[in-house]
N, C-alpha and C. Protein backbone atom coordinates (compact mmCIF):
# COMPACT_ATOMS: atom_id res chain seq x y z
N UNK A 1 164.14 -31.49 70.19
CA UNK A 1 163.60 -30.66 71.25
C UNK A 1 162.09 -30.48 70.99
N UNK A 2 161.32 -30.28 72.24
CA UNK A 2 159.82 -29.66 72.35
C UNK A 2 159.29 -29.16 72.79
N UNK A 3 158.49 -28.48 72.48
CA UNK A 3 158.02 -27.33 73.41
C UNK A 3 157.23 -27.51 73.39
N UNK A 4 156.17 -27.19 75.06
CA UNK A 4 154.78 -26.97 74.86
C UNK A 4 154.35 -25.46 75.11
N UNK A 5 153.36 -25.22 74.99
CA UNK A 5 152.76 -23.61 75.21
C UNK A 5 151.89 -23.62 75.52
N UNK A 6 151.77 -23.83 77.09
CA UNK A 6 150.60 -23.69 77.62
C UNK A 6 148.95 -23.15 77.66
N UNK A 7 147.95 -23.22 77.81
CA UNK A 7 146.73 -22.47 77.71
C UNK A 7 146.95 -20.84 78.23
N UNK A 8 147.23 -20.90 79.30
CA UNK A 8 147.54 -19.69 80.21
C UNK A 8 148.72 -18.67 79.52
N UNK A 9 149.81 -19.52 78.85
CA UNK A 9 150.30 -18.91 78.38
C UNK A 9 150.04 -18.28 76.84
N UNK A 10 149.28 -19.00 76.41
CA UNK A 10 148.83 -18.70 74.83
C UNK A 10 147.77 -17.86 74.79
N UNK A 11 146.93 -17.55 76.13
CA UNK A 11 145.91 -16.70 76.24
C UNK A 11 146.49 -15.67 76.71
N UNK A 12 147.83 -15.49 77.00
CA UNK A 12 148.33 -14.41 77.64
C UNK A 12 149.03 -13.14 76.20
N UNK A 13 149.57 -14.45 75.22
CA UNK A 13 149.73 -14.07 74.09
C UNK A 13 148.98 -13.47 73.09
N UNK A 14 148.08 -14.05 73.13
CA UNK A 14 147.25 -13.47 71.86
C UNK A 14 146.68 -12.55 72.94
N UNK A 15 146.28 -12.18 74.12
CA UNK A 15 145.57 -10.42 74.75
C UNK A 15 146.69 -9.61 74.44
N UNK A 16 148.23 -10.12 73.81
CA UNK A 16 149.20 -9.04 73.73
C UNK A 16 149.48 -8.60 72.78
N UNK A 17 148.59 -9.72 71.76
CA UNK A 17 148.39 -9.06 70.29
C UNK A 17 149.38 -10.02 69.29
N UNK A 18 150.29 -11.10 70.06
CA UNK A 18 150.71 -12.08 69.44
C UNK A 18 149.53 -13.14 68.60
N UNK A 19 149.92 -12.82 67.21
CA UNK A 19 148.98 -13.81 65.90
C UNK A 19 149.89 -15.03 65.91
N UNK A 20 149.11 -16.33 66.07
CA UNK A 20 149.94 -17.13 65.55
C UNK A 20 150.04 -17.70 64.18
N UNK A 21 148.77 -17.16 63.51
CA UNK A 21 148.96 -17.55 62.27
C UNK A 21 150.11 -16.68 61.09
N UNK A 22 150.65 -15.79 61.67
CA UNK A 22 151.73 -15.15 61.02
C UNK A 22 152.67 -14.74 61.80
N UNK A 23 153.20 -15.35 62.78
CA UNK A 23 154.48 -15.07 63.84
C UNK A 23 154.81 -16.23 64.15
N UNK A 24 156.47 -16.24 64.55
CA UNK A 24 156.70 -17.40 65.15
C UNK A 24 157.38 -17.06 67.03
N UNK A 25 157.38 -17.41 67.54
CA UNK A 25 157.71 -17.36 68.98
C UNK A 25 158.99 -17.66 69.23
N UNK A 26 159.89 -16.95 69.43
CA UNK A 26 161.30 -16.87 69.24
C UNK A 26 161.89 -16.73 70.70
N UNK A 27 162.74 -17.88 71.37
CA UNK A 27 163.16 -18.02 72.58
C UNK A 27 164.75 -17.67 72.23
N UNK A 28 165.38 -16.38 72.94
CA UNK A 28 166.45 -15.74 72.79
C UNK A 28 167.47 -15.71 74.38
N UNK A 29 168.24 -16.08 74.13
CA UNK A 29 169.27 -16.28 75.26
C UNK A 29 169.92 -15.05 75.21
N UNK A 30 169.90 -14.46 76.60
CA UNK A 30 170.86 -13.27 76.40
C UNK A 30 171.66 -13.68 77.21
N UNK A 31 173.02 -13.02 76.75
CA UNK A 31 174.38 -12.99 77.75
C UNK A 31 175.09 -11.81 78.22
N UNK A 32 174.38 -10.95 77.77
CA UNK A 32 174.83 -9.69 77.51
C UNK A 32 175.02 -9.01 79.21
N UNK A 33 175.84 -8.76 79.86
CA UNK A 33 175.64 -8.60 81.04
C UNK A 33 176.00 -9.86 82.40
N UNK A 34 175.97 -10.73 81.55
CA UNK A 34 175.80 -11.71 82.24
C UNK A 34 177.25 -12.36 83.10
N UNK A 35 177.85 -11.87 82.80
CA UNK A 35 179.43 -12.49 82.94
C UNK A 35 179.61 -13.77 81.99
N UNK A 36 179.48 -14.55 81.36
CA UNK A 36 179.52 -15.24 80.42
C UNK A 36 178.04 -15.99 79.80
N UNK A 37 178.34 -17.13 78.82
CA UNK A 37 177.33 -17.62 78.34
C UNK A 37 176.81 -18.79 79.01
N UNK A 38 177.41 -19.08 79.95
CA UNK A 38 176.57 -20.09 81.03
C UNK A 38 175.74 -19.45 81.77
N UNK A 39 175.67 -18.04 81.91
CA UNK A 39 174.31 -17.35 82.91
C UNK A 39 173.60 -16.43 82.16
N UNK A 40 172.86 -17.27 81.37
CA UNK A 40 172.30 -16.55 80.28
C UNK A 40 171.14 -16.68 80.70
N UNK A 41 170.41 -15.92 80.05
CA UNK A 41 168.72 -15.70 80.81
C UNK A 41 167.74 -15.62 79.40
N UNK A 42 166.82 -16.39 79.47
CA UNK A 42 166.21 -16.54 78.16
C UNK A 42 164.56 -15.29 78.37
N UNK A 43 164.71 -14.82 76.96
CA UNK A 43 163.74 -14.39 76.99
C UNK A 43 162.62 -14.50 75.66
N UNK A 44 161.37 -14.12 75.26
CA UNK A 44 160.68 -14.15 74.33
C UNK A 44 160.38 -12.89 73.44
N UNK A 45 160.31 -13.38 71.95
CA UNK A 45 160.51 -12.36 70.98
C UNK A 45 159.58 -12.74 69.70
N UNK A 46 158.45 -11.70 69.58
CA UNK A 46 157.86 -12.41 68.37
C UNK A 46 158.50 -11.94 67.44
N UNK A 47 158.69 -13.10 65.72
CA UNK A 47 159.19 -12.46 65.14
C UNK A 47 158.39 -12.93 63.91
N UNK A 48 158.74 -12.60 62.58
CA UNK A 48 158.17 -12.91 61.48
C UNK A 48 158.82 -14.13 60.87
N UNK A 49 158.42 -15.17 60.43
CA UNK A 49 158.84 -16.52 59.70
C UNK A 49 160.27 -15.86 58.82
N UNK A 50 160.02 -14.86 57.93
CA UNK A 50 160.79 -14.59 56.93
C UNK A 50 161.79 -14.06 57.65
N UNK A 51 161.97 -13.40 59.15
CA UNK A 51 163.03 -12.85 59.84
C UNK A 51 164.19 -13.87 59.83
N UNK A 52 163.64 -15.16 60.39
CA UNK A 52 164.60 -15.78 60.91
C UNK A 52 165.75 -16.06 60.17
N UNK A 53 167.13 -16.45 60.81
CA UNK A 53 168.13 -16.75 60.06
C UNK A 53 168.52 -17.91 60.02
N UNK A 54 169.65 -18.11 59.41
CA UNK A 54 170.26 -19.86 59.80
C UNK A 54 170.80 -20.30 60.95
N UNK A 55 170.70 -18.64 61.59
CA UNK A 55 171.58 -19.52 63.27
C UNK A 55 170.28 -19.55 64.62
N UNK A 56 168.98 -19.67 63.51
CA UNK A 56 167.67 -19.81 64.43
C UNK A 56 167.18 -21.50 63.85
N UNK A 57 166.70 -21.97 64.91
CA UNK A 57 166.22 -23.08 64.40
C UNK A 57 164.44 -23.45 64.81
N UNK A 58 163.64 -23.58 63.91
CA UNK A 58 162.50 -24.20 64.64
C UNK A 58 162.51 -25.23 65.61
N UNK A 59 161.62 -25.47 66.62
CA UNK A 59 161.63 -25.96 67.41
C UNK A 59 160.30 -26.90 67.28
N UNK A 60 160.35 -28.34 67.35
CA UNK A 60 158.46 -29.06 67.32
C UNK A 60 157.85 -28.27 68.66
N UNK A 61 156.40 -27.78 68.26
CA UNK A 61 155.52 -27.17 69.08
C UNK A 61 154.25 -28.24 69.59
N UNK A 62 154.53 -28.80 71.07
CA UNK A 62 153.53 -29.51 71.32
C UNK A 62 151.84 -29.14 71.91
N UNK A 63 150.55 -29.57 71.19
CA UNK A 63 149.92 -28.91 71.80
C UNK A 63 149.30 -27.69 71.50
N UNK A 64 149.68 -27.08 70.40
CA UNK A 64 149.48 -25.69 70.64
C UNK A 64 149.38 -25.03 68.87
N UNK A 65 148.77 -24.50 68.28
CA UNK A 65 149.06 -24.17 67.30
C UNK A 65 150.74 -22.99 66.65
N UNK A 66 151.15 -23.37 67.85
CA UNK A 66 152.03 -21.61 67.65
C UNK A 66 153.06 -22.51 67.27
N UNK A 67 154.07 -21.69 66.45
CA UNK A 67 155.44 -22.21 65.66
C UNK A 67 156.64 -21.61 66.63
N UNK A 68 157.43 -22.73 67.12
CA UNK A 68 158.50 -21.76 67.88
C UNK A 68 159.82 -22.09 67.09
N UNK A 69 161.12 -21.34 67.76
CA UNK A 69 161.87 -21.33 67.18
C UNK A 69 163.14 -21.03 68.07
N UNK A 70 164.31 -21.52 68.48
CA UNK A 70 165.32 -21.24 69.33
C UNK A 70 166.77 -20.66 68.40
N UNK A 71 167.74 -20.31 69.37
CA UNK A 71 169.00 -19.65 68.87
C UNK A 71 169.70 -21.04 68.68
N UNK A 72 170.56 -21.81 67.76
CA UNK A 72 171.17 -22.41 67.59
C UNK A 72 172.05 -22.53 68.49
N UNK A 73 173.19 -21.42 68.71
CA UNK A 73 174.01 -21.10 70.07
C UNK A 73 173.95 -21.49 71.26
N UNK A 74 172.61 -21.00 71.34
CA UNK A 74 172.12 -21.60 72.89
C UNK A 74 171.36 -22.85 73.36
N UNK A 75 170.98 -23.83 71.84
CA UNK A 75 170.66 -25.02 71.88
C UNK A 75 171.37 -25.95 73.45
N UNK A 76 172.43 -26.31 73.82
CA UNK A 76 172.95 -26.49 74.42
C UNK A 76 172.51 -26.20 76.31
N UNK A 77 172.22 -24.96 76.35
CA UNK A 77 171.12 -24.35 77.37
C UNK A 77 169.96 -25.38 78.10
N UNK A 78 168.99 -25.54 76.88
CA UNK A 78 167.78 -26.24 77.03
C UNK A 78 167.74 -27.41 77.33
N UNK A 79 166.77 -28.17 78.29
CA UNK A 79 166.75 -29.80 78.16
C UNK A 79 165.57 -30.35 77.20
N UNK A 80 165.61 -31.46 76.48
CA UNK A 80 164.90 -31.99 75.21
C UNK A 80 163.65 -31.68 75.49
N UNK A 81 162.36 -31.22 76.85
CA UNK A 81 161.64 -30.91 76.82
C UNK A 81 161.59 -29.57 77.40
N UNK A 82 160.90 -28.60 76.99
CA UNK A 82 160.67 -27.37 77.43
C UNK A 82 158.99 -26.76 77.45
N UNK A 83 158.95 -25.83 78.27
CA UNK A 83 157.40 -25.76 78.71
C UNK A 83 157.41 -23.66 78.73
N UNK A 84 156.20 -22.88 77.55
CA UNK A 84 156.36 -21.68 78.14
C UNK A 84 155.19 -22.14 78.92
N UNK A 85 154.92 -21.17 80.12
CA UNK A 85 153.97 -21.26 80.96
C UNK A 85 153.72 -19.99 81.20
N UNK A 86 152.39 -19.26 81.78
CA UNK A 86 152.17 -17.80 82.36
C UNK A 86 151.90 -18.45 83.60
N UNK A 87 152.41 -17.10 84.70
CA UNK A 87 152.15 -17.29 86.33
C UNK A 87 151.11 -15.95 86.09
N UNK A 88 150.15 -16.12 86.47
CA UNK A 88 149.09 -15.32 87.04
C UNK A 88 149.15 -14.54 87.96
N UNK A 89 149.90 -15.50 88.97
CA UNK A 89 150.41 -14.66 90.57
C UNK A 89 151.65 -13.64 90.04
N UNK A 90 152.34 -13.86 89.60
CA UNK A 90 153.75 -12.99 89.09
C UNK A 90 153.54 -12.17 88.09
N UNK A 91 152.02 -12.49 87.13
CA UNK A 91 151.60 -11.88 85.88
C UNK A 91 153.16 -12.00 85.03
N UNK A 92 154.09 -13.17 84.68
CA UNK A 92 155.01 -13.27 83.98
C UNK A 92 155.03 -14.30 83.50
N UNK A 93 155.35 -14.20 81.83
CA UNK A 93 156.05 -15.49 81.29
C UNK A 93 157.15 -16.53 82.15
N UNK A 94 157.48 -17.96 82.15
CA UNK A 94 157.72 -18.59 83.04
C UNK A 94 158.45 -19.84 81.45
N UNK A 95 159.71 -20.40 81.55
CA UNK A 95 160.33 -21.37 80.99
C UNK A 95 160.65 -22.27 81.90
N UNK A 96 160.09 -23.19 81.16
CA UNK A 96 160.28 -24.64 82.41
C UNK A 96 160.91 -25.60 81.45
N UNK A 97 161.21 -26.61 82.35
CA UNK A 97 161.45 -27.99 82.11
C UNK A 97 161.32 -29.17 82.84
N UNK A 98 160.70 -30.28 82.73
CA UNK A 98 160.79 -31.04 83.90
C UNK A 98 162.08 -31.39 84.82
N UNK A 99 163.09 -30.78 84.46
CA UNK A 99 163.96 -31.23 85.87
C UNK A 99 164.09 -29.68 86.37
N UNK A 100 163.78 -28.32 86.02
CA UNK A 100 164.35 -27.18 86.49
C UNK A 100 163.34 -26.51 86.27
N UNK A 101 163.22 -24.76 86.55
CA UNK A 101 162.56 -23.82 86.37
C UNK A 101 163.91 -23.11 85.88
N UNK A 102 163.77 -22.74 84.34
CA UNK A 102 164.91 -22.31 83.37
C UNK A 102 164.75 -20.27 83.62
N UNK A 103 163.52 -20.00 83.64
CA UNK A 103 163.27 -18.35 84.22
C UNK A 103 162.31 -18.29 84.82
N UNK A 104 162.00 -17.58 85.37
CA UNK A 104 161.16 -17.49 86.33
C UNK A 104 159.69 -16.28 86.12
N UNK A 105 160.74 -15.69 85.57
CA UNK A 105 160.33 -14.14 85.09
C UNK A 105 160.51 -13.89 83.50
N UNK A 106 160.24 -14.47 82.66
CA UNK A 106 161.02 -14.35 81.39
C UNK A 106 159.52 -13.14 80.39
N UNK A 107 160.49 -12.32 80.19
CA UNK A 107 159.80 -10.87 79.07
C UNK A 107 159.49 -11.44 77.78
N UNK A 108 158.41 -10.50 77.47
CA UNK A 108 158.09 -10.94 75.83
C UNK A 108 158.08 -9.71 75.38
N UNK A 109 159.08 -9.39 73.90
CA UNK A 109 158.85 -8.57 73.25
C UNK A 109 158.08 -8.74 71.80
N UNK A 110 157.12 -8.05 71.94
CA UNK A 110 156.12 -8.38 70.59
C UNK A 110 156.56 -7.75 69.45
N UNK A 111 156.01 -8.32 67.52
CA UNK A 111 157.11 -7.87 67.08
C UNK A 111 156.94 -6.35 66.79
N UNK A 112 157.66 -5.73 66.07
CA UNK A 112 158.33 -4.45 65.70
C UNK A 112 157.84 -3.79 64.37
């Protein structure tokens, strides 16, 4: 899998106080609500390198200095290329892929 991280979106990051030299960018599938795990809705989570667990996996980051990282679980979800993007017009994080628009609206929680 790969990800890119857009300009728009990486400038949207670091005004939110996301470092990339000590965070990694953590794409989290929730299901919670959802009626099952096929309508899961992904969202963003900075977290610390040392957080992660074994059921997180890095992800290659194209483009971009930032380190990402997905849920193992929800590997399955994603297609082999993935794109974060910021909408300006929506002022929201945005997960793409070239065959779909994966959220539209997707939240970032910075870390804790």
């Amino acid at each position: 899998m790969i990800l890119e991280v857009t300009k728009r979106a990486q400038n949207k990051l670091e005004e939110l106080g996301f470092k990339p030299n000590e965070s990694v960018l953590l794409i989290i599938y929730e299901t919670d609500g959802c009626g099952c795990a096929v309508n899961g809705v992904s969202r963003l989570q900075e977290v610390k390198p040392e957080t992660l667990t074994e059921e997180e996996k890095m992800v290659e980051t194209e483009s971009s200095p930032y380190r990402t990282a997905i849920q193992k679980r929800a590997e399955w979800a994603y297609d082999e290329k993935l794109k974060i993007d910021f909408s300006l017009s929506a002022n929201t994080f945005q997960l793409k892929s070239p065959n779909e628009m994966l959220n539209p609206r997707m939240s970032y929680q910075p870390s804790v």
